[in-house]
Protein backbone atom coordinates (compact mmCIF):
# COMPACT_ATOMS: atom_id res chain seq x y z
CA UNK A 1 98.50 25.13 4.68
CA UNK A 2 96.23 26.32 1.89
CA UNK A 3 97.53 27.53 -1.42
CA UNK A 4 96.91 30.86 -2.43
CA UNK A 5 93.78 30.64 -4.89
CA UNK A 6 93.38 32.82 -8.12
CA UNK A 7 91.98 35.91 -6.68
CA UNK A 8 94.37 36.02 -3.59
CA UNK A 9 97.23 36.33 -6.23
CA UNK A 10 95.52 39.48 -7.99
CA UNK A 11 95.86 37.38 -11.58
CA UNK A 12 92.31 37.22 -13.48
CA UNK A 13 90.36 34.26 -12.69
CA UNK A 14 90.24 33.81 -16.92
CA UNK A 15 93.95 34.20 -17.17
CA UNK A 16 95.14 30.15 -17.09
CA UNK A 17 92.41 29.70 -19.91
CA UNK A 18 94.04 32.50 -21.64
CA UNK A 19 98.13 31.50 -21.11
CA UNK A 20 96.56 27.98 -22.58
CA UNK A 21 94.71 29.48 -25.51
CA UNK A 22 98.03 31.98 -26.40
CA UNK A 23 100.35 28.93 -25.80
CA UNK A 24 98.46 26.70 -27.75
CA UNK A 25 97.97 29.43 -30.90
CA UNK A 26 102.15 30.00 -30.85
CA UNK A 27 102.53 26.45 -31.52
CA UNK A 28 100.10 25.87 -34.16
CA UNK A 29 101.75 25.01 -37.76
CA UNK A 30 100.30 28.74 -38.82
CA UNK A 31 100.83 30.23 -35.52
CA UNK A 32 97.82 32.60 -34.31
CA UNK A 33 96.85 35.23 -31.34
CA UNK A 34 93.71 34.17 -31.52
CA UNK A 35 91.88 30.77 -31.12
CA UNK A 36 88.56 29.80 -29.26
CA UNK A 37 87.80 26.81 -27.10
CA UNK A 38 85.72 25.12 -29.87
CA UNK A 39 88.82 24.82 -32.51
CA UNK A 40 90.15 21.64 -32.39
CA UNK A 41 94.18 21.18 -32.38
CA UNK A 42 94.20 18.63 -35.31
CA UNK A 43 92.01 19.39 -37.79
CA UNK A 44 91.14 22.78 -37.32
CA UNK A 45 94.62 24.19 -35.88
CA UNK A 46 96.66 21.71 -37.82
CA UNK A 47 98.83 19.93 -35.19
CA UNK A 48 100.45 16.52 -35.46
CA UNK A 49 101.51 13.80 -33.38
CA UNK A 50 104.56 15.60 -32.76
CA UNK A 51 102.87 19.16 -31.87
CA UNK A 52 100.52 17.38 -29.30
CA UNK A 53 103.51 15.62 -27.84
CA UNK A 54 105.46 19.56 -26.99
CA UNK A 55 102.25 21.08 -25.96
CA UNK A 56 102.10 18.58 -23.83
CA UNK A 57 105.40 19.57 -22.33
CA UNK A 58 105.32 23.45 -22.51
CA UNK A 59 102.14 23.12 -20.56
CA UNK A 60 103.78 21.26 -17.58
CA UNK A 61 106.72 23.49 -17.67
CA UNK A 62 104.53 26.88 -18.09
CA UNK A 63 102.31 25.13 -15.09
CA UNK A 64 104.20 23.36 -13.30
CA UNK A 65 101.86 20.77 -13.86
CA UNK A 66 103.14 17.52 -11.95
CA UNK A 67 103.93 15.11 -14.38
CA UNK A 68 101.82 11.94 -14.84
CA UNK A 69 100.99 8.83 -16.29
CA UNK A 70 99.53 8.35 -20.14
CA UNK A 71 96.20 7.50 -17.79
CA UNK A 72 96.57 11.40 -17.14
CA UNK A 73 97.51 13.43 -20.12
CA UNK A 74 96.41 16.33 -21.62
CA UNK A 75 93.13 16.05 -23.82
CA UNK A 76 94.23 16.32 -27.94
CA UNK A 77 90.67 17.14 -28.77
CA UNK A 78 90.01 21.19 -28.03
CA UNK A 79 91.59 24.10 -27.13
CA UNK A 80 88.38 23.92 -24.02
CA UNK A 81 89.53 21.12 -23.33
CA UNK A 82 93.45 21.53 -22.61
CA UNK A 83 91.81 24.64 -20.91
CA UNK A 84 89.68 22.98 -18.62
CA UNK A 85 92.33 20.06 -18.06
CA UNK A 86 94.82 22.82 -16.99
CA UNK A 87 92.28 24.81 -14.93
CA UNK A 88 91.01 21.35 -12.77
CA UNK A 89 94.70 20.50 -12.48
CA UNK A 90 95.41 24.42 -11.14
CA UNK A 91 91.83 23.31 -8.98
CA UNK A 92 93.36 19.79 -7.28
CA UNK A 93 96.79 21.56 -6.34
CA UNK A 94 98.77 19.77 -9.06
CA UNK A 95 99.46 22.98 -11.08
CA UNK A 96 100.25 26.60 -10.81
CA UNK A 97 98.80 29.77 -12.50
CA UNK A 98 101.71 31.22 -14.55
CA UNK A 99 103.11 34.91 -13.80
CA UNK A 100 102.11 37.32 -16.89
CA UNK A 101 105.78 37.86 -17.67
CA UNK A 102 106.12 34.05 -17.36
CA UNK A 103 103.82 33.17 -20.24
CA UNK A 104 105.26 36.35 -22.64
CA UNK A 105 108.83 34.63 -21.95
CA UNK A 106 107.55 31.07 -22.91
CA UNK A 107 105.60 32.80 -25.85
CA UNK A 108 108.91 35.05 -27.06
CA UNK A 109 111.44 31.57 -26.87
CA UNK A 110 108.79 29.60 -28.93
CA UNK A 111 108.49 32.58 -31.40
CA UNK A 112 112.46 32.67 -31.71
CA UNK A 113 112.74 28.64 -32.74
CA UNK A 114 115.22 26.85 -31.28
CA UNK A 115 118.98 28.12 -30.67
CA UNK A 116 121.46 27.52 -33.29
């Protein structure tokens, strides 16, 4: 049975690239609304080892990405190219797109820190 694809579910095609590019401005060290595929997360956005490592896990839990191997992990170098990395595993069945309301949650609990 096929999945539904992008356009069946009435979300813009451009919305994973998007949830990526809002999820990976609230987690810069100065977090921002707006970054662009050509920034870079470590020298340009300012993330560390540690950074890299929870994007890395917000995007399979925003996703649903399956989880894999160090063979298979997210790119560190762009913001394009955690994009396209989420958008090819959305492509091969291995991810979903995120509900709207999903990504504003994930944004809001990242905004509030963690609980006391």
């Amino acid at each position: 049975m096929n999945e539904p694809s992008e356009a069946d579910s009435g979300i813009d095609p451009g919305w994973p690239e998007e949830a990526v590019a809002r999820l990976v401005g609230a987690l810069a060290p100065q977090p921002t609304a707006t970054v662009t595929p050509g920034q870079t997360l470590v020298t340009e956005l300012g993330y560390d080892s540690l950074l890299l490592v929870q994007l890395s896990f917000e995007l399979e839990d925003l996703f649903s990405v399956v989880p894999v191997g160090p063979e298979d992990a997210p790119p560190i170098g762009s913001v394009g190219e955690v994009q396209n990395y989420v958008v090819s595993k959305i492509r091969q069945g291995q991810a979903i797109v995120p509900e709207p309301g999903a990504v504003t949650e994930c944004l809001r609990r990242l905004a509030d820190g963690p609980a006391s």
